[in-house]
Protein backbone atom coordinates (compact mmCIF):
# COMPACT_ATOMS: atom_id res chain seq x y z
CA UNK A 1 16.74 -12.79 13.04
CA UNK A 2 19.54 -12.24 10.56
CA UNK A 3 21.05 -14.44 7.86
CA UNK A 4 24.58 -12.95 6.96
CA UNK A 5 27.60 -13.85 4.87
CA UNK A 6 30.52 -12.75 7.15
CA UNK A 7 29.21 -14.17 10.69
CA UNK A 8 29.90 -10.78 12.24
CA UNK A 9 30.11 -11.20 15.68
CA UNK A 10 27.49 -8.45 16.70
CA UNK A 11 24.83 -11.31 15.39
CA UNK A 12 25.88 -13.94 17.69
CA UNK A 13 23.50 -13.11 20.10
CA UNK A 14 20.22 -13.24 18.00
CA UNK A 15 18.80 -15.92 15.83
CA UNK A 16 21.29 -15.86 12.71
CA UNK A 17 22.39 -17.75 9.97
CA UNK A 18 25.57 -17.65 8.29
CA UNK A 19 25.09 -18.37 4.39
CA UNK A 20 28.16 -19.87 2.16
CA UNK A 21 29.79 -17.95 -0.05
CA UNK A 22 29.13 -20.54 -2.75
CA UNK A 23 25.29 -19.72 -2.24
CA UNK A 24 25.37 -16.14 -1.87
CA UNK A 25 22.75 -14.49 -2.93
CA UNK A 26 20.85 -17.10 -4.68
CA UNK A 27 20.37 -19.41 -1.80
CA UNK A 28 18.87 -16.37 0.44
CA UNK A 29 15.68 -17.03 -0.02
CA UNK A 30 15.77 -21.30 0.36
CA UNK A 31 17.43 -20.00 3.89
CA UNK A 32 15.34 -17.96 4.80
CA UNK A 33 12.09 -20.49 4.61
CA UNK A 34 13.78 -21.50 7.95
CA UNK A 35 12.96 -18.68 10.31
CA UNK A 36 9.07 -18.01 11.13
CA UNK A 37 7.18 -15.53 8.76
CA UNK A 38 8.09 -12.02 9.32
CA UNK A 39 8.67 -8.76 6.81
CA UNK A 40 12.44 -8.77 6.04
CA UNK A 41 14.64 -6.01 5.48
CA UNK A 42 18.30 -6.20 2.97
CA UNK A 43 21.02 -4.36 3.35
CA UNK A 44 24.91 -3.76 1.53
CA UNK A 45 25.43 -5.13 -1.44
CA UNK A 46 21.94 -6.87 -1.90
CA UNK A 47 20.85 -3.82 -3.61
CA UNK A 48 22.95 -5.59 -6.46
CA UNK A 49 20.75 -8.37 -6.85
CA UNK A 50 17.22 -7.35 -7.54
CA UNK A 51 15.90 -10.52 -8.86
CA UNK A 52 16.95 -12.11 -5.53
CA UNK A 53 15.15 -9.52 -3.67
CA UNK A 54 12.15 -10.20 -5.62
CA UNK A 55 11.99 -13.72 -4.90
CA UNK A 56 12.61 -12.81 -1.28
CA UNK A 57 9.13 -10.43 -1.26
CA UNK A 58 7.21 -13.09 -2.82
CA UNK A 59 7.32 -15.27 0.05
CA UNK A 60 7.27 -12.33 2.57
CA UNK A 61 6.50 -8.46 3.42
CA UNK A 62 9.48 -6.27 2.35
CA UNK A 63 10.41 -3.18 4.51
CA UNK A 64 12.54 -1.75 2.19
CA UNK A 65 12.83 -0.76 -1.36
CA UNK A 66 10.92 -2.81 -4.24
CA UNK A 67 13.52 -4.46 -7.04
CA UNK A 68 12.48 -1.95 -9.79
CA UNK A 69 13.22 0.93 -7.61
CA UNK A 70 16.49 -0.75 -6.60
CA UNK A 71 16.95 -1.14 -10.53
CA UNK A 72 15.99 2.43 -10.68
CA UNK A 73 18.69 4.18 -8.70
CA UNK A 74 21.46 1.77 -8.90
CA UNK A 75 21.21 3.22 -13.26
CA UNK A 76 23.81 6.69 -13.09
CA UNK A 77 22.09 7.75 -16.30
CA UNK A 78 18.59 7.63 -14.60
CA UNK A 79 19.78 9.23 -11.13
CA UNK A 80 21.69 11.83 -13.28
CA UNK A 81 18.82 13.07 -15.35
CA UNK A 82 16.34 13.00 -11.96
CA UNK A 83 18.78 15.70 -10.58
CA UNK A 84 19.66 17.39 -13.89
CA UNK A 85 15.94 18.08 -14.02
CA UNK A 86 15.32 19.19 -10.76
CA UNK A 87 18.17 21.88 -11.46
CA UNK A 88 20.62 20.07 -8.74
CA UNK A 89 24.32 19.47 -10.09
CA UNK A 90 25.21 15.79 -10.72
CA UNK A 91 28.57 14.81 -11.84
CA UNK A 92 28.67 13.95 -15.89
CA UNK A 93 28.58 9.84 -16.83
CA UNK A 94 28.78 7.22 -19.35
CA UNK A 95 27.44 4.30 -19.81
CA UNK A 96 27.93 1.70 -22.50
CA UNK A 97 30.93 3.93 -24.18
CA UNK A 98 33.95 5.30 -23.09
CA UNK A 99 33.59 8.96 -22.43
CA UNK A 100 34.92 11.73 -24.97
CA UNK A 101 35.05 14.65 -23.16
CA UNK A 102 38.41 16.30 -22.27
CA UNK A 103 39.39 18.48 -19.54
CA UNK A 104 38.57 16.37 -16.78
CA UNK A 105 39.62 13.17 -14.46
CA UNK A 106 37.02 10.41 -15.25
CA UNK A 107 36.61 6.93 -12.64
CA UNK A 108 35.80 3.92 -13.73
CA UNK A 109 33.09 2.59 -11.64
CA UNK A 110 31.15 -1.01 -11.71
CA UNK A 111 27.60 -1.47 -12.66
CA UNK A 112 27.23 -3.50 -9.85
CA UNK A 113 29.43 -2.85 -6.78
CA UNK A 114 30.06 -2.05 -2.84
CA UNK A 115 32.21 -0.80 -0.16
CA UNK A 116 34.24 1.16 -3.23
CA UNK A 117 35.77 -2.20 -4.72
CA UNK A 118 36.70 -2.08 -8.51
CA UNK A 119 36.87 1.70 -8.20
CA UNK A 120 39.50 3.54 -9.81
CA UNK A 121 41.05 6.47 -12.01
CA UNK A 122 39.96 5.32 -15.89
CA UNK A 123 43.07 5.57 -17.93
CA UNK A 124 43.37 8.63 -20.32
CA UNK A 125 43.56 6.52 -23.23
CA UNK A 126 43.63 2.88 -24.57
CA UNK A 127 43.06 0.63 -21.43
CA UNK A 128 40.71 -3.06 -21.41
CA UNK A 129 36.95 -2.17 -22.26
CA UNK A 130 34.65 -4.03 -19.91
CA UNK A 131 30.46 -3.50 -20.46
CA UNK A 132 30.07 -3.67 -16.60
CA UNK A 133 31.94 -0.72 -15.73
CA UNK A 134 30.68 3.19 -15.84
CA UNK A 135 32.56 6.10 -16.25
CA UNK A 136 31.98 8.93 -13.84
CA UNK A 137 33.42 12.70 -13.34
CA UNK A 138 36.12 13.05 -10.89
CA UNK A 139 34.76 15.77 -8.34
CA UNK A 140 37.25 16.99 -5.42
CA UNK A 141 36.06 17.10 -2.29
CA UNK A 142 34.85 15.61 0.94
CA UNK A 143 32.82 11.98 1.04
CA UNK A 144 29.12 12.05 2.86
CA UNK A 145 26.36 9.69 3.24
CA UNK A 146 22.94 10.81 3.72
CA UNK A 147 20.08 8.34 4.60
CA UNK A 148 16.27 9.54 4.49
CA UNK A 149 13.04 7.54 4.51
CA UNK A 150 10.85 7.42 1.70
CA UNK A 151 7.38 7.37 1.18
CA UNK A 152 4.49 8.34 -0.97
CA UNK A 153 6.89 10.68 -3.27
CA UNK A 154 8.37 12.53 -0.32
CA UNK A 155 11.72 11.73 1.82
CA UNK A 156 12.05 12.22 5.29
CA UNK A 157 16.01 13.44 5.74
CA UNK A 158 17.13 11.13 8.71
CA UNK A 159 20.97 11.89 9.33
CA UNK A 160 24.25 12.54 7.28
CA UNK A 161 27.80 11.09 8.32
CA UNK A 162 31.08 11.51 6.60
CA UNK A 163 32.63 8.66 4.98
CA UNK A 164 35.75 7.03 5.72
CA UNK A 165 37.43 6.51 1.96
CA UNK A 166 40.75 4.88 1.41
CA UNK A 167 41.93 5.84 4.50
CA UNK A 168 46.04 4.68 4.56
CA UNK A 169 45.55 4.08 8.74
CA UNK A 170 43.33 1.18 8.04
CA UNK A 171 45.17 -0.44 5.27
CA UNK A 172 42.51 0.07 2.66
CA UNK A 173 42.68 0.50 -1.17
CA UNK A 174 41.83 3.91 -2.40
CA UNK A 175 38.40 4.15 -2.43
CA UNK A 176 37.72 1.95 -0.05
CA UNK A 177 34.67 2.59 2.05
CA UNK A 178 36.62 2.20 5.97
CA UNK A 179 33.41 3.24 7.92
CA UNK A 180 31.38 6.22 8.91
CA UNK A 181 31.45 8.93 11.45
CA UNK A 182 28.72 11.03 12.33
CA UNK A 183 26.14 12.69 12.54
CA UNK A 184 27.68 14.93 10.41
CA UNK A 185 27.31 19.25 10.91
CA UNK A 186 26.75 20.77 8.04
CA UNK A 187 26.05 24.26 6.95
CA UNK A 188 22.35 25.00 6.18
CA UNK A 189 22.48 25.29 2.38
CA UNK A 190 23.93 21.82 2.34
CA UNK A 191 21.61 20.57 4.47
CA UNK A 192 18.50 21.99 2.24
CA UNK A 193 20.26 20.45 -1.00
CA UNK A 194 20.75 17.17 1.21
CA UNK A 195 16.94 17.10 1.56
CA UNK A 196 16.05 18.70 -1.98
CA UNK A 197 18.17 15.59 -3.04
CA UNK A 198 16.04 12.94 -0.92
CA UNK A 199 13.03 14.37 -2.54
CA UNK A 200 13.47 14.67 -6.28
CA UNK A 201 14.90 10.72 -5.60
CA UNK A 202 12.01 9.72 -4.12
CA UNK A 203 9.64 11.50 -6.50
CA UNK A 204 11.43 10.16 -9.25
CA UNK A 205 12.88 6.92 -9.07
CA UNK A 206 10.37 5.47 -6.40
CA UNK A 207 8.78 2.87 -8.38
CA UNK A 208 5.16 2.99 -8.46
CA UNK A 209 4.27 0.82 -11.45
CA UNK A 210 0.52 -0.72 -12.08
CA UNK A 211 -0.53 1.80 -10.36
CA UNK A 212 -4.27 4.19 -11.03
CA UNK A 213 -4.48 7.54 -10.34
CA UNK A 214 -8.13 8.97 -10.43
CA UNK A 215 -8.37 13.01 -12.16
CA UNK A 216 -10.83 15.63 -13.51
CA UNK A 217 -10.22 16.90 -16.69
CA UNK A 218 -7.21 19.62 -16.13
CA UNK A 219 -6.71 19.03 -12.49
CA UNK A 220 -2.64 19.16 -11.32
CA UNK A 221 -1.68 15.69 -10.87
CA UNK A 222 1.47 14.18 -9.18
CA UNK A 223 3.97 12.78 -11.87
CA UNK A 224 4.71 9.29 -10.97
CA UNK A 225 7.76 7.40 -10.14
CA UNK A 226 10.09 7.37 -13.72
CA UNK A 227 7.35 7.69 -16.13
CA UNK A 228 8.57 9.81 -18.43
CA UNK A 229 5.43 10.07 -21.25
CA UNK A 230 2.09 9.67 -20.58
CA UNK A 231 0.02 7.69 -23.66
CA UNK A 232 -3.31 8.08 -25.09
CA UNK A 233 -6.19 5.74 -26.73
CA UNK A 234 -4.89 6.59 -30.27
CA UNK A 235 -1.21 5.96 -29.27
CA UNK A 236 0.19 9.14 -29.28
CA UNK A 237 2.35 10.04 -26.17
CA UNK A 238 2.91 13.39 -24.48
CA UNK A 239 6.43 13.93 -22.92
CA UNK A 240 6.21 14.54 -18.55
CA UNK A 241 8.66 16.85 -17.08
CA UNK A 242 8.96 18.26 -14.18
CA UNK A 243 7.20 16.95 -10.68
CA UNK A 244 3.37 17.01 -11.94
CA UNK A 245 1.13 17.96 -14.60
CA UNK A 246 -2.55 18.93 -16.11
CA UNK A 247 -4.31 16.30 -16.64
CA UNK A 248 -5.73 16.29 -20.35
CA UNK A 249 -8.90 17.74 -20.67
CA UNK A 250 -10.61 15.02 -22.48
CA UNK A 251 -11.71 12.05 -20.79
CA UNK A 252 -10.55 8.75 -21.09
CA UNK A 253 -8.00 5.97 -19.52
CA UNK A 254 -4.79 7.11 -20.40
CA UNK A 255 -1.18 4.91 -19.50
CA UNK A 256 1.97 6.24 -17.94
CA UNK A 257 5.18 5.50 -19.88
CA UNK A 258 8.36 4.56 -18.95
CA UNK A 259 10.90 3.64 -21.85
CA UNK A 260 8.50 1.45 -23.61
CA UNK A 261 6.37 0.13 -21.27
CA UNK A 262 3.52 0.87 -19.39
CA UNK A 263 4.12 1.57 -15.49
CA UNK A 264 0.30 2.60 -14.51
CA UNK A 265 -2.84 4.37 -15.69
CA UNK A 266 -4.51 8.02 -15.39
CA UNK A 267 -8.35 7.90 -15.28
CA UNK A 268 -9.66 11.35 -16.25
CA UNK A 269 -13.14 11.99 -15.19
CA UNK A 270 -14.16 8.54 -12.88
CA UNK A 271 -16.56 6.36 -13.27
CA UNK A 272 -19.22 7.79 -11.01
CA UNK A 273 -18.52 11.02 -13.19
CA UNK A 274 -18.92 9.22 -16.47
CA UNK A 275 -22.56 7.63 -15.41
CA UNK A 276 -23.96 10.96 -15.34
CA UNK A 277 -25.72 10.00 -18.57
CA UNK A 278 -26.98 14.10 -18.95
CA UNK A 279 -23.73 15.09 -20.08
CA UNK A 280 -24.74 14.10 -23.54
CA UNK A 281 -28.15 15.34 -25.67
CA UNK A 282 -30.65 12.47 -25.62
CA UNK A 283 -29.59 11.66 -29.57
CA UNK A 284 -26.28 11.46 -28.70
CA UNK A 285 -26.62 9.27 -25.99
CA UNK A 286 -28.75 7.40 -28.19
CA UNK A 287 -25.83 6.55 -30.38
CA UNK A 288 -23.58 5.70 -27.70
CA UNK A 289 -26.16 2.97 -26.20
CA UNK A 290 -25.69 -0.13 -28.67
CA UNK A 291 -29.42 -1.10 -29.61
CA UNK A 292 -31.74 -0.76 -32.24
CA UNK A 293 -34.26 0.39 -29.65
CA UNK A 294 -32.28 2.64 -27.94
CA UNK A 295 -34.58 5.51 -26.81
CA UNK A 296 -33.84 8.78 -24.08
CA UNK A 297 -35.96 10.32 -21.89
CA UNK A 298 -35.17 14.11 -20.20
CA UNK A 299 -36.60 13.35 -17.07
CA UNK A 300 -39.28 10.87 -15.07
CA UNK A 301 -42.86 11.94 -16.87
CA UNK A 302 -41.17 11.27 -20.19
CA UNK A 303 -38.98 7.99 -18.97
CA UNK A 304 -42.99 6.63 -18.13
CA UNK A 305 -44.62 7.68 -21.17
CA UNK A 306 -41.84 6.11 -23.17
CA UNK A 307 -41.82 3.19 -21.08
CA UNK A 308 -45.98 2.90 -21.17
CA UNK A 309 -45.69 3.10 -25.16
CA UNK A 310 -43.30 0.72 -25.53
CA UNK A 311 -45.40 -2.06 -23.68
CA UNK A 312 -47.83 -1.33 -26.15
CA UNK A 313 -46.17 -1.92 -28.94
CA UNK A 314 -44.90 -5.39 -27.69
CA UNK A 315 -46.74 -8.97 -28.87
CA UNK A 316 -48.76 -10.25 -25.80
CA UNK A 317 -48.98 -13.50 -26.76
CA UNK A 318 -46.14 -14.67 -24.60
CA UNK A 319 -47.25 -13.33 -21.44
CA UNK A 320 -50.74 -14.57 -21.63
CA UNK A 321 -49.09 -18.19 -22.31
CA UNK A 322 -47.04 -17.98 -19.42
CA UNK A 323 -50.16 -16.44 -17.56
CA UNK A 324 -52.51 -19.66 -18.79
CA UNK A 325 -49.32 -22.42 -17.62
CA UNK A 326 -49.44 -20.57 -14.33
CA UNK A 327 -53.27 -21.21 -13.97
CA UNK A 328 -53.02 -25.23 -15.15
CA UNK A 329 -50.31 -25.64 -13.05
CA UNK A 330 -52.73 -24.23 -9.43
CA UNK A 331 -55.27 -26.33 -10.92
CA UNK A 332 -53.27 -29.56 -11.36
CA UNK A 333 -52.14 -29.21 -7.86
CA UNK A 334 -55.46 -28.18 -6.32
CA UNK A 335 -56.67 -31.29 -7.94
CA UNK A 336 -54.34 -33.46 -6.80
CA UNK A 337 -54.53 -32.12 -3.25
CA UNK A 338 -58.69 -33.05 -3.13
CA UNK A 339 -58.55 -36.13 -4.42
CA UNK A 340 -55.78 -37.28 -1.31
CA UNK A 341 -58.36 -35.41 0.92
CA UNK A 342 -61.26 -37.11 -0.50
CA UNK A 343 -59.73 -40.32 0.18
CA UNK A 344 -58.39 -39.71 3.33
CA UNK A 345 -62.05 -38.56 4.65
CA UNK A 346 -63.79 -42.73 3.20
């Protein structure tokens, strides 16, 4: 099942529907509502519209990547610094202001694009200013695609082709994607960085936000998906580089950061840890219990005594009024039970 935009012919043979131009994207997911539930999978230039795909996954499973992580990697800046971090080369970029370095080519690249439209050589100087567009370093060289599979912070390399690019035999525009042809051979040190690539992506811009990650006190934890800071109770926020880091030794909820808001939550020491109430001295844990009559015991001898004292202490003139309704109440019924018997017997 398939709904597509150009009516490819490959699709004629399965269930397919061909969505108007006019509608595209927005009208995806009023379309879809006609096939049968099923997970759904996007593809091209969707990865332009994550609002749409979000729609999309709220009426059915997604195989594919969530909107934020689609928001994630389709940001230069964001894929950029992943890399930069990881100590793998990534071409310089700007976003939001034309570049100002010298002694390179620079191409001006949409926000939002596919198939290499809108993708060209930026002029040197002057030229129309437009807040969609990105500029990116000019690098020589050959075009590849690489496609892995992602999961759990970790990509699984699948296959690389070479791209097709402006190719004059087919007509197309410079830059133009014209197709693929692979799988591509490549010499081993590509191949590793191909794979090193996959994995700092996926450990870094695979979203994984609301999520709660369980830690003892200085225990190696996994840094999540594009949280760059991790906050504590008083506010105060420690920067997160690199792939993981120690949790902090004191114990508490603490909130992973990314920009400004909160993307999930670090528990150091869990709950079963923190009800081991001998952690503290009894007067300590005294304070933390909120009652005037908070008392401790050390072990099951004292927790009896104190327990034994306390009932002594207490006013018993409740119980024995609840102990003297109980006993009019057997003797109403008891009552009312012989006289029906009494009767029944004349």
């Amino acid at each position: 099942m398939a709904i597509d935009l150009f009516g490819d012919l490959d699709l004629a043979a399965s269930p397919a529907a061909r969505i108007a131009p006019g509608l595209y994207p927005v009208g995806l997911p009023r379309l879809a509502r006609r096939f049968p539930p099923a997970p759904f999978i996007y593809t091209g230039a969707m990865e332009n519209h994550p609002e749409v795909i979000a729609r999309l996954a709220g009426e059915r499973e997604l195989w594919g990547n969530s909107p934020e992580t689609v928001r994630r990697v389709r940001d230069p800046l964001q894929v950029r610094a992943a890399l930069l971090d990881a100590g793998i080369p990534s071409p310089r970029c700007a976003v939001g202001s034309r570049p100002g370095e010298a002694g390179c080519r620079w191409l001006r690249k949409p926000l939002a694009g596919a198939g290499g439209r809108r993708i060209g050589f930026a002029p040197r100087r002057g030229g129309p200013w437009d807040a969609a567009v990105y500029f990116q370093e000019w690098i020589e060289g050959r075009s590849f695609s690489a496609i892995f599979v992602a999961a759990g912070g970790r990509a699984l390399h699948l296959g690389t082709t070479v791209q097709l690019v402006g190719e004059s035999e087919f007509g197309a525009r410079p830059f133009a994607y014209c197709g693929s042809l692979g799988p591509a051979l490549l010499r081993k040190k590509a191949a590793e960085r191909i794979r090193r690539i996959g994995d700092v992506l996926a450990a870094r811009l695979h979203a994984d936000p609301g999520g709660v990650r369980y830690a003892s006190p200085g225990e190696r934890v996994p840094r999540p998906a594009g949280a760059d800071a991790l906050e504590g109770a008083s506010g105060g926020r420690t920067t997160l580089d690199g792939t993981s880091f120690d949790a902090p030794l004191a114990a508490g909820t603490y909130f992973f950061i990314q920009g400004a808001r909160r993307v999930g939550a670090l528990v150091v020491n869990p709950e079963v840890a923190e009800s081991q109430l001998d952690r503290w001295p009894p007067d300590e844990l005294k304070q933390r219990i909120v009652s005037a009559n908070a008392r401790a015991a050390r072990d099951r001898d004292e927790w009896v005594r104190l327990s034994f004292s306390g009932a002594a202490r207490r006013s018993l003139v409740v119980p024995l009024l609840v102990a003297a309704l109980l006993v009019l109440g057997v003797e109403t019924v008891a009552a009312t039970t012989g006289g029906r018997w009494g009767r029944a017997q004349q």
